[in-house]
C-alpha atoms as a PDB file:
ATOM      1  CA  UNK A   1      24.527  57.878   4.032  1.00  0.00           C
ATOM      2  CA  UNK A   2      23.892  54.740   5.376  1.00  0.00           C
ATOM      3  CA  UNK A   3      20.932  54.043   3.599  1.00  0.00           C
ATOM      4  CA  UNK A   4      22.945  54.561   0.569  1.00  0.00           C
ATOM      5  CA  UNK A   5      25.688  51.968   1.027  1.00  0.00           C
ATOM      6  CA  UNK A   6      22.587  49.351   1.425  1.00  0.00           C
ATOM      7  CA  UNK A   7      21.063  50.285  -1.750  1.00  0.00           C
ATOM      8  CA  UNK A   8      24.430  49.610  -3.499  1.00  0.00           C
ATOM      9  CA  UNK A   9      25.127  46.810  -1.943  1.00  0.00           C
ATOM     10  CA  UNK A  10      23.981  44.174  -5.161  1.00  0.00           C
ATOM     11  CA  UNK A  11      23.266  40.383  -4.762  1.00  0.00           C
ATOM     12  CA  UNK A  12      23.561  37.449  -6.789  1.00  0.00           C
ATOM     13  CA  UNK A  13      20.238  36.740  -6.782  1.00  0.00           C
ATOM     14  CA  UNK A  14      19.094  40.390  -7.925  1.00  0.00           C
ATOM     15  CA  UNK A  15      21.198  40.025 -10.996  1.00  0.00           C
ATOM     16  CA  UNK A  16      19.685  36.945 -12.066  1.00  0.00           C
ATOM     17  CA  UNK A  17      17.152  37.255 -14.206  1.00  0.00           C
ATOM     18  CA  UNK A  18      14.107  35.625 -13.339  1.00  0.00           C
ATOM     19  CA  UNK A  19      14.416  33.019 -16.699  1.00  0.00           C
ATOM     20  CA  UNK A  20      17.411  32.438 -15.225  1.00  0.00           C
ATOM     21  CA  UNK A  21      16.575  31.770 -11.682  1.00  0.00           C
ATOM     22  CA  UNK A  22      13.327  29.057 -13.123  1.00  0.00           C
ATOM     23  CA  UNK A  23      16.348  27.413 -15.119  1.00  0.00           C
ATOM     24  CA  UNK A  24      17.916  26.749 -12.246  1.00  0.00           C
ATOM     25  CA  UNK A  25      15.420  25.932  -9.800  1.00  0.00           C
ATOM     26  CA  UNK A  26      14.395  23.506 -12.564  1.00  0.00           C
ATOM     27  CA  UNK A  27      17.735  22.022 -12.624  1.00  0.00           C
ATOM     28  CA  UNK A  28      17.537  21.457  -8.826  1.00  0.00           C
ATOM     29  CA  UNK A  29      14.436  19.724  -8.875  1.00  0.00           C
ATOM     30  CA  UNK A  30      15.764  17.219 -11.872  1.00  0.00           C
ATOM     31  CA  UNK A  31      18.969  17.167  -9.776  1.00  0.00           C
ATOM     32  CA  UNK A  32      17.277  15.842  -6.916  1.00  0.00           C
ATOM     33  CA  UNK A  33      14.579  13.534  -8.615  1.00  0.00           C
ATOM     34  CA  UNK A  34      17.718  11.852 -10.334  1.00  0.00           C
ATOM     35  CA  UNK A  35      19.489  11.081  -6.982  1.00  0.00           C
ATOM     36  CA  UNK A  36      16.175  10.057  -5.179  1.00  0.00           C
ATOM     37  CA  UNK A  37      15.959   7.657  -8.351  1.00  0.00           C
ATOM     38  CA  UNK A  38      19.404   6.568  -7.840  1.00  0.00           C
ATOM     39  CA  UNK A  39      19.482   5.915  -4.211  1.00  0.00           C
ATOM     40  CA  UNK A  40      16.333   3.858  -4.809  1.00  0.00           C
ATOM     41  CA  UNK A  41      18.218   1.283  -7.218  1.00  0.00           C
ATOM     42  CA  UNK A  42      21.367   1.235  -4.866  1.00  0.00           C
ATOM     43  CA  UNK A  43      18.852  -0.177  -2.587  1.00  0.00           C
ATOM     44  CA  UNK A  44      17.065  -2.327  -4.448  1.00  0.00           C
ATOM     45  CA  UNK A  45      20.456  -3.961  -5.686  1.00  0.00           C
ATOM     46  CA  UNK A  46      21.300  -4.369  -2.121  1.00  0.00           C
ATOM     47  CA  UNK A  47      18.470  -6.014  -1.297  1.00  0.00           C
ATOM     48  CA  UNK A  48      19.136  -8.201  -4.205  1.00  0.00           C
ATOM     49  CA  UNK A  49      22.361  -9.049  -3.531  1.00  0.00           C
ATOM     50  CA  UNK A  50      21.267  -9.747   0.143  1.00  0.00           C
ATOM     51  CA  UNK A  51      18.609 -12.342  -1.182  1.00  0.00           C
ATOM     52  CA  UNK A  52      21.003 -13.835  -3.566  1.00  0.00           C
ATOM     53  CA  UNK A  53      24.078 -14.167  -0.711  1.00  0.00           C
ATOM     54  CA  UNK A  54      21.054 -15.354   1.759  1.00  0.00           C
ATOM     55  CA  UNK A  55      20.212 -17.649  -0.938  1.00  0.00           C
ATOM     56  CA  UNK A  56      23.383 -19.191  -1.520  1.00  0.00           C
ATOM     57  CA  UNK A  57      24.085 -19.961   1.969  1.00  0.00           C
ATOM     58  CA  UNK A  58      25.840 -23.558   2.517  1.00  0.00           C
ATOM     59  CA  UNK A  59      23.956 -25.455   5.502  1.00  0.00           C
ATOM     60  CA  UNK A  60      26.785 -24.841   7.827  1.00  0.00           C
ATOM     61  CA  UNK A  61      26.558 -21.054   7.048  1.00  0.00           C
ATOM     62  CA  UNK A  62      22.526 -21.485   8.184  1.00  0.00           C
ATOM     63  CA  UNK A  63      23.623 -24.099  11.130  1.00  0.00           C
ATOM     64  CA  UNK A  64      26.069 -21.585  12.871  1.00  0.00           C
ATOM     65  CA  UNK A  65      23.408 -18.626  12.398  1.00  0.00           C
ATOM     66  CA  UNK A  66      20.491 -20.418  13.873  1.00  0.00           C
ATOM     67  CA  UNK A  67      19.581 -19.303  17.743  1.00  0.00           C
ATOM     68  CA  UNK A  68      18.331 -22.566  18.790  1.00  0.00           C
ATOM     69  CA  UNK A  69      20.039 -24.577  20.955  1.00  0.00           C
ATOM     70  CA  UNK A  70      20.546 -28.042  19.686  1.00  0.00           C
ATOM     71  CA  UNK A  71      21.227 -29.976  23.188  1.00  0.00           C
ATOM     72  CA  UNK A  72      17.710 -29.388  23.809  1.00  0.00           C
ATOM     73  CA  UNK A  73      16.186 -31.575  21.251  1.00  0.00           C
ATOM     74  CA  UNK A  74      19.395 -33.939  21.876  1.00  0.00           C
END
């Protein structure tokens, strides 16, 4: 009886046709080659940006971020 109650017991996936189940594993894959795409620009216009802010930077901006120590060549 047991046995029986597992062989009714249906799934999702063995409903799905297999056309059906391609479709969607096709959709993943663009899905996820669309967001790999998209994470790359986001970081190429952050790098950008970066360059452009780095760029722009007044000499007091560069003065105050320097590590050396200007006594030393006083």
């Amino acid at each position: 009886m047991k046995k029986q109650k597992s062989a009714d017991k249906h799934q999702l996936k063995d409903d799905l046709q297999s056309d059906i189940k391609a479709k969607l594993l096709e959709m993943k894959s663009q899905l996820k080659e669309e967001d790999e795409k998209r994470q790359e620009r986001e970081k190429a216009e952050q790098i950008r940006k970066k360059k452009e802010i780095e760029k722009n930077k007044s000499f007091e901006e560069l003065f105050n971020e320097s590590q050396m120590d200007w006594h030393k060549y006083k």
